[in-house]
PDB file of N, CA and C in Angstrom:
ATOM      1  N   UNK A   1     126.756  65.579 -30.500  1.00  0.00           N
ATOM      2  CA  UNK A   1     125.902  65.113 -31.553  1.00  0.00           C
ATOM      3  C   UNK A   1     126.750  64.613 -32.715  1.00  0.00           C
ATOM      4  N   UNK A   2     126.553  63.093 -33.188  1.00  0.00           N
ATOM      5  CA  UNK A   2     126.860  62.877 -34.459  1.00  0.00           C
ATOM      6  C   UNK A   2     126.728  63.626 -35.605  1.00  0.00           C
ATOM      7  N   UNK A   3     127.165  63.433 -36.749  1.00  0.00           N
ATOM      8  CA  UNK A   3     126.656  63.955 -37.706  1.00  0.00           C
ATOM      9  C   UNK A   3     127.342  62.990 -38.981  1.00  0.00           C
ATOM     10  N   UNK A   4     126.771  62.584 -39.950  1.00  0.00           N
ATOM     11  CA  UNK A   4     127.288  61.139 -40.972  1.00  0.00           C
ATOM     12  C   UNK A   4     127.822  62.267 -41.516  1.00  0.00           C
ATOM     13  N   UNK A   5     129.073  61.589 -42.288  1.00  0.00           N
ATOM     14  CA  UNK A   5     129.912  62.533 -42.897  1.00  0.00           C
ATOM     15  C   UNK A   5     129.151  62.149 -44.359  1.00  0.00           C
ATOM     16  N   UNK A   6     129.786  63.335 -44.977  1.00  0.00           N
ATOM     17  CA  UNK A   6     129.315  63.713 -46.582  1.00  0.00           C
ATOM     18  C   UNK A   6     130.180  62.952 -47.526  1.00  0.00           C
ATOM     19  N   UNK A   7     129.235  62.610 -48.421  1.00  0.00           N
ATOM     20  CA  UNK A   7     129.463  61.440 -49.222  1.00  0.00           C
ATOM     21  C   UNK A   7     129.771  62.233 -50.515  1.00  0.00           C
ATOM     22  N   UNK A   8     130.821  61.943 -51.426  1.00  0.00           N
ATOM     23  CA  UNK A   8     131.620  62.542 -52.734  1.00  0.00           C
ATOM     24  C   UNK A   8     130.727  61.623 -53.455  1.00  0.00           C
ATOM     25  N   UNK A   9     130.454  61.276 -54.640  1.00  0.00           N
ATOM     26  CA  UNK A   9     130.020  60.550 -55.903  1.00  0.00           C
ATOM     27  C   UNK A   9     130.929  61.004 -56.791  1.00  0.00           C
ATOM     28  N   UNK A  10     132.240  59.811 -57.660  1.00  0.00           N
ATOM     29  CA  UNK A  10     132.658  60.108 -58.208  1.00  0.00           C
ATOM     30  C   UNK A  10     132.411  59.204 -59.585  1.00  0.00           C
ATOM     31  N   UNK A  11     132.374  60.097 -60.693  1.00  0.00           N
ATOM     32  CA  UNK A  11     132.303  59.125 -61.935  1.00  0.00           C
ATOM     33  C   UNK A  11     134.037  58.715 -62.327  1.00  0.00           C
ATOM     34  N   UNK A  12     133.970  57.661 -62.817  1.00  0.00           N
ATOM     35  CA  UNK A  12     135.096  56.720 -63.123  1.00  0.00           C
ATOM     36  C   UNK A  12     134.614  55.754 -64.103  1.00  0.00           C
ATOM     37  N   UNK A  13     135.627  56.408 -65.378  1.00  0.00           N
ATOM     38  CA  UNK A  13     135.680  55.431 -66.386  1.00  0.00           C
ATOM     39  C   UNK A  13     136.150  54.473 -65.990  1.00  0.00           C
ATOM     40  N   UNK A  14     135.800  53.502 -67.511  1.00  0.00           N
ATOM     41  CA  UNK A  14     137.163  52.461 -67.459  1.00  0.00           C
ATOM     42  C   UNK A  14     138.333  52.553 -67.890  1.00  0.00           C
ATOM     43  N   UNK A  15     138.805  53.109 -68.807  1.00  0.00           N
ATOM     44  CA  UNK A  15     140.196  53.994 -68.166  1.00  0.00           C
ATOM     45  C   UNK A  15     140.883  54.643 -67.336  1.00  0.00           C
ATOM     46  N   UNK A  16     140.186  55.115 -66.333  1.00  0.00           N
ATOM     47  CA  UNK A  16     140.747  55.696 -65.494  1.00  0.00           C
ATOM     48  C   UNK A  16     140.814  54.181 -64.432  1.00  0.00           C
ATOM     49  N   UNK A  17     140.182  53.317 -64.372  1.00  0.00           N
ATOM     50  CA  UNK A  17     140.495  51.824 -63.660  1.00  0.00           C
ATOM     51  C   UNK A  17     141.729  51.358 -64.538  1.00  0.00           C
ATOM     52  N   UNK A  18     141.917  51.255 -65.442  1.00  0.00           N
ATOM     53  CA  UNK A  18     142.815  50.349 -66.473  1.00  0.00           C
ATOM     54  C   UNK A  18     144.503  51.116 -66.008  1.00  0.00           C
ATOM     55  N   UNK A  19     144.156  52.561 -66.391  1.00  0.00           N
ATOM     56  CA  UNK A  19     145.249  53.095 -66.262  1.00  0.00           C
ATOM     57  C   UNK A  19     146.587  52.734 -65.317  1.00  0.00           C
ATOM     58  N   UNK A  20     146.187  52.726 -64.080  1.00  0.00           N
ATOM     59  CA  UNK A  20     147.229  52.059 -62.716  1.00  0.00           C
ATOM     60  C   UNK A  20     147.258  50.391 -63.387  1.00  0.00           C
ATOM     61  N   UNK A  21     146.568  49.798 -63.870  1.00  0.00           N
ATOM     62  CA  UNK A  21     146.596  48.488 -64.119  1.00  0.00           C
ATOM     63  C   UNK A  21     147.908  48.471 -64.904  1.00  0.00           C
ATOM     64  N   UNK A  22     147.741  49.423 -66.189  1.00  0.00           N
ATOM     65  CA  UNK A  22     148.570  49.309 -66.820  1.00  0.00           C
ATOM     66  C   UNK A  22     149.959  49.836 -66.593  1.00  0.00           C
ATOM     67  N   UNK A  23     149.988  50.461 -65.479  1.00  0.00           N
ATOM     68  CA  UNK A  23     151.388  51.284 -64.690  1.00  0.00           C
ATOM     69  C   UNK A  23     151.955  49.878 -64.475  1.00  0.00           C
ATOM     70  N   UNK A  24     150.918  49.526 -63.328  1.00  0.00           N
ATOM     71  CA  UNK A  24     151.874  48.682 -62.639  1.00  0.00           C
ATOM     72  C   UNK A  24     152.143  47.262 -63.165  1.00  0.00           C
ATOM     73  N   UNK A  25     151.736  46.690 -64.653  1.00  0.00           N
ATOM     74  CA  UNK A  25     152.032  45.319 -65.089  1.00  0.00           C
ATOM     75  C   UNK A  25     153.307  46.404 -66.399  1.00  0.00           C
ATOM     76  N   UNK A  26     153.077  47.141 -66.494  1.00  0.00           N
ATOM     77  CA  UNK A  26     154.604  47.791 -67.166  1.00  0.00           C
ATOM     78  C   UNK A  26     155.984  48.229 -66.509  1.00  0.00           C
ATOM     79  N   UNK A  27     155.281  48.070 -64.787  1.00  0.00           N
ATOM     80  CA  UNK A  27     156.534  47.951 -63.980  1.00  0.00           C
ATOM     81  C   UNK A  27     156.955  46.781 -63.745  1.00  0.00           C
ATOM     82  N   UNK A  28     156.025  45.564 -63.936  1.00  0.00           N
ATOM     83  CA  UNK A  28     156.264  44.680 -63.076  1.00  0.00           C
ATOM     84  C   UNK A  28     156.302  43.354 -64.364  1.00  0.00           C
ATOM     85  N   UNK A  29     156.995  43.917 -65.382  1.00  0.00           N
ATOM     86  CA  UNK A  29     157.036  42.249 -67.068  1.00  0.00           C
ATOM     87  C   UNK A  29     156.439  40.978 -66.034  1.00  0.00           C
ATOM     88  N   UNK A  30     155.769  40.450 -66.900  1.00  0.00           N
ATOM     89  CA  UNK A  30     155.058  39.058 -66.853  1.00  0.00           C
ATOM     90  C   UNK A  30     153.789  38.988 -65.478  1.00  0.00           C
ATOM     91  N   UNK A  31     153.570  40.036 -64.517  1.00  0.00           N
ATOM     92  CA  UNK A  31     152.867  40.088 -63.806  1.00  0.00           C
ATOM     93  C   UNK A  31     151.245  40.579 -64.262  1.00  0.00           C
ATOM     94  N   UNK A  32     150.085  40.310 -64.328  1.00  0.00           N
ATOM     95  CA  UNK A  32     149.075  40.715 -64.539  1.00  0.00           C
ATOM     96  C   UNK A  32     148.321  40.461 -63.791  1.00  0.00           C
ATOM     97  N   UNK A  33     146.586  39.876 -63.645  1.00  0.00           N
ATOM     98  CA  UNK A  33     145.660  39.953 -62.877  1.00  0.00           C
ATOM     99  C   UNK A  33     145.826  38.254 -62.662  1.00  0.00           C
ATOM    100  N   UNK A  34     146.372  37.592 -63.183  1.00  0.00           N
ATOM    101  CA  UNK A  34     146.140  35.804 -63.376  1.00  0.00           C
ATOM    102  C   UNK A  34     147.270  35.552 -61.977  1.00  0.00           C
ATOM    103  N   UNK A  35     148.461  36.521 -62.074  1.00  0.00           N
ATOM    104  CA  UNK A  35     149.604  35.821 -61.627  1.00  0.00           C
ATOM    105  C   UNK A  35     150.281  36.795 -60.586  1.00  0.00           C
ATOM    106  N   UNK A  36     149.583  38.177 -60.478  1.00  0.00           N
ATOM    107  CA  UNK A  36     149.942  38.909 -58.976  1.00  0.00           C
ATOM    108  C   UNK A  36     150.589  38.889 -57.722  1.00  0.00           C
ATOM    109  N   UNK A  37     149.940  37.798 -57.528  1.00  0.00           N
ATOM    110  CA  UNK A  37     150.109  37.068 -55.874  1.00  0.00           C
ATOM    111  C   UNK A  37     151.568  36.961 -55.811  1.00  0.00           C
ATOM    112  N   UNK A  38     151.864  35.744 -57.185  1.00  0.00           N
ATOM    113  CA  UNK A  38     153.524  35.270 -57.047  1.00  0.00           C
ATOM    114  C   UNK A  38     154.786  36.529 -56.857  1.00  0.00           C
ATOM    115  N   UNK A  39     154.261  37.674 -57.389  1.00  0.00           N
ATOM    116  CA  UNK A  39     155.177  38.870 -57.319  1.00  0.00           C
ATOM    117  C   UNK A  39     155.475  39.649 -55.301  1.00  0.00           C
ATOM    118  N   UNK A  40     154.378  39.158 -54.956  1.00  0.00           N
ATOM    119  CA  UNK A  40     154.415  39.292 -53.128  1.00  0.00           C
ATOM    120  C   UNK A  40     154.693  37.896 -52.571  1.00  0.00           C
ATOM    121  N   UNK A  41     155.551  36.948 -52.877  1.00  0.00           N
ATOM    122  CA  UNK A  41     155.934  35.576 -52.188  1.00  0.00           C
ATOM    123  C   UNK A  41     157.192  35.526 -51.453  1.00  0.00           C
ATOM    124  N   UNK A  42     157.735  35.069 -50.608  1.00  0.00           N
ATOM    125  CA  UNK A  42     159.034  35.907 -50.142  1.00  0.00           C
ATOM    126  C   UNK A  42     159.522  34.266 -50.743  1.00  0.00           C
ATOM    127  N   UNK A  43     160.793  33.787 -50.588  1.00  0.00           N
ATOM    128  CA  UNK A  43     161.072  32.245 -50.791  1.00  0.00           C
ATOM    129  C   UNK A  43     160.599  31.024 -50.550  1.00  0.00           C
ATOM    130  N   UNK A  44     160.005  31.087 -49.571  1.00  0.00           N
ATOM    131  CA  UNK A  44     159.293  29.838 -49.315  1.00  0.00           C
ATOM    132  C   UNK A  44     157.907  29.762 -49.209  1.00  0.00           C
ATOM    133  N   UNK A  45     157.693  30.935 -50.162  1.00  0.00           N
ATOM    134  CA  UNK A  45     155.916  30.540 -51.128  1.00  0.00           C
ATOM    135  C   UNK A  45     154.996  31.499 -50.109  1.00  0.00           C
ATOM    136  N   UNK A  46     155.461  31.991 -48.811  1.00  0.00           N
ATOM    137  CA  UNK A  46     154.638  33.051 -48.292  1.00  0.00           C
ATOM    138  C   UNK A  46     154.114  34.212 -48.763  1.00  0.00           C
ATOM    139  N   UNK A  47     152.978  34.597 -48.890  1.00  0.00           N
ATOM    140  CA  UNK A  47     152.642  35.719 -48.958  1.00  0.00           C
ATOM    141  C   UNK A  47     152.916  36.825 -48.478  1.00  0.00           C
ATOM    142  N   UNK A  48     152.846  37.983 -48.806  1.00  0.00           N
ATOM    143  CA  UNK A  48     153.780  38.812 -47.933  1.00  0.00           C
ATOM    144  C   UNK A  48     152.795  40.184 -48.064  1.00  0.00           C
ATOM    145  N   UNK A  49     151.911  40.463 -47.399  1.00  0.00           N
ATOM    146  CA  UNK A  49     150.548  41.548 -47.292  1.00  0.00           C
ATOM    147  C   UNK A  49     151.336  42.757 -46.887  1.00  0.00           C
ATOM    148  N   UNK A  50     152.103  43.238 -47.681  1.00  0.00           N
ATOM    149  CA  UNK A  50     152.643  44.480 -47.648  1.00  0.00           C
ATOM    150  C   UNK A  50     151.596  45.593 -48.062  1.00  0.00           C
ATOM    151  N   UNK A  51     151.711  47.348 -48.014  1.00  0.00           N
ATOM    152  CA  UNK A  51     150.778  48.147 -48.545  1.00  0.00           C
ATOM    153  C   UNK A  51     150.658  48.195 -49.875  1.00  0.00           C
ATOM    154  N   UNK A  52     151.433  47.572 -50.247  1.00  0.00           N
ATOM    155  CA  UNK A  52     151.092  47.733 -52.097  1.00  0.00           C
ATOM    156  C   UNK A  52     150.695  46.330 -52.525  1.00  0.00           C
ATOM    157  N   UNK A  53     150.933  45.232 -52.071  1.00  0.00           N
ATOM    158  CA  UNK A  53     149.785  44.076 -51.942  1.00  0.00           C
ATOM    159  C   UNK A  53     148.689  44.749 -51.991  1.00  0.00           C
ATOM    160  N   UNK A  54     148.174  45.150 -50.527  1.00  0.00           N
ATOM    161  CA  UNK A  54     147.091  45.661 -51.183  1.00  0.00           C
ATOM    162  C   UNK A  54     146.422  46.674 -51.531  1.00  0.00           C
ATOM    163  N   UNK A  55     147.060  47.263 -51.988  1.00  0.00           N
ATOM    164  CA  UNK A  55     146.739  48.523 -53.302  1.00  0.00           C
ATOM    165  C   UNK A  55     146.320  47.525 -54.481  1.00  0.00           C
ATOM    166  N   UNK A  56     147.572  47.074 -54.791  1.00  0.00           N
ATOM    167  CA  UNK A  56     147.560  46.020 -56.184  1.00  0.00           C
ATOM    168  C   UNK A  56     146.357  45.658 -55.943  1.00  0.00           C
ATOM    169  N   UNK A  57     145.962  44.834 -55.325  1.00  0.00           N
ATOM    170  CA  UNK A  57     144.551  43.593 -54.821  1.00  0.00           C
ATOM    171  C   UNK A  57     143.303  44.719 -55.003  1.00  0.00           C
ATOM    172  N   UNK A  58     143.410  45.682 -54.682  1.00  0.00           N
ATOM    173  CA  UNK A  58     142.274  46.506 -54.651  1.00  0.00           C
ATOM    174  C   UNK A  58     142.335  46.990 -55.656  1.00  0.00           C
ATOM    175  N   UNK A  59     143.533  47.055 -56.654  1.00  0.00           N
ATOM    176  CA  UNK A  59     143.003  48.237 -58.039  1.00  0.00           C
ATOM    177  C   UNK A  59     142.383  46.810 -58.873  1.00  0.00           C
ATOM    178  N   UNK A  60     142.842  45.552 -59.175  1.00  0.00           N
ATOM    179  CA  UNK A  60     142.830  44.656 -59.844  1.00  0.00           C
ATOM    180  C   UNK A  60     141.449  44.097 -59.571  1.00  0.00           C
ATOM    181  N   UNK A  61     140.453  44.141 -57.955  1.00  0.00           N
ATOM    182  CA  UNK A  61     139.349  44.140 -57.954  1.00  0.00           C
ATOM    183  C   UNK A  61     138.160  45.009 -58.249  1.00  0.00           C
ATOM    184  N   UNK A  62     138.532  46.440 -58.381  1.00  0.00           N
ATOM    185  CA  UNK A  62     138.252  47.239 -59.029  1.00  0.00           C
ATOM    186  C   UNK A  62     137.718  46.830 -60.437  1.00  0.00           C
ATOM    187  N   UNK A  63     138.642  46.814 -61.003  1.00  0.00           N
ATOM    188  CA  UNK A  63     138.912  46.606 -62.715  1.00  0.00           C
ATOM    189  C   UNK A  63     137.784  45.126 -63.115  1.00  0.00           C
ATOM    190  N   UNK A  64     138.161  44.326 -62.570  1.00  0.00           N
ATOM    191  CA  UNK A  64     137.026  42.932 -62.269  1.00  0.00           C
ATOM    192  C   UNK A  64     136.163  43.375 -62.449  1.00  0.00           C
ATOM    193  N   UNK A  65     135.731  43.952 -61.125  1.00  0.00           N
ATOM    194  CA  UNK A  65     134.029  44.408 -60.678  1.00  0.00           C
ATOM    195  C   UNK A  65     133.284  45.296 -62.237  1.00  0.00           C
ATOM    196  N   UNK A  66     134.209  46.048 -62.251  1.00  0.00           N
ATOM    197  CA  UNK A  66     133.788  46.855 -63.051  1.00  0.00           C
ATOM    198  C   UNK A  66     133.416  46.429 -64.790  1.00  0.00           C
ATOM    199  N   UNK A  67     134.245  45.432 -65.186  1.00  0.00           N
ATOM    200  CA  UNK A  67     134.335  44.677 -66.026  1.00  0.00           C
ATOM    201  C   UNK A  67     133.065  44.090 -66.469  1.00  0.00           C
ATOM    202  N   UNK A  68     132.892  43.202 -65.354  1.00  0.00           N
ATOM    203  CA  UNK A  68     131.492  42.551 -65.187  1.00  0.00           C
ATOM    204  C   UNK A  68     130.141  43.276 -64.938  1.00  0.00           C
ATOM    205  N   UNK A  69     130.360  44.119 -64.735  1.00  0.00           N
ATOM    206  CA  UNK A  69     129.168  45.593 -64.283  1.00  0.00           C
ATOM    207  C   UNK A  69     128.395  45.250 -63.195  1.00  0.00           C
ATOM    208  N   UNK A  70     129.313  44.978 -62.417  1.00  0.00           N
ATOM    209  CA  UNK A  70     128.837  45.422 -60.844  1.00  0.00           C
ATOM    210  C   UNK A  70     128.824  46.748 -60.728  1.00  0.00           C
TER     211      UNK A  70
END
């Protein structure tokens, strides 16, 4: 027998979204939500979908969504 697994509900400011935002554009000078991508390009303009690609991609859509009040 199945059984659906149990669902957490978590509240999340917008600080607690901003926070990693702000980690990782204080690790990364001149990188923010406009210009991301270029920081995963290897030399000849490829993208490079490593696990922190998309971490990055997912906290930065996060922060969006949330922005706009989705």
């Amino acid at each position: 027998m199945k059984t659906k697994p149990k669902v957490t509900v978590v509240d999340v400011t917008m600080d607690d979204l901003r926070a990693p935002v702000r980690e990782f554009e204080q690790a990364h000078p001149g990188y923010d939500r406009t210009n991301y991508l270029d920081l995963f390009r290897d030399e000849s303009g490829e993208l490079n979908e490593t696990d922190e690609f998309f971490r990055v991609s997912r906290m930065y859509r996060r922060l969006i969504r949330a922005e706009a009040g989705r």
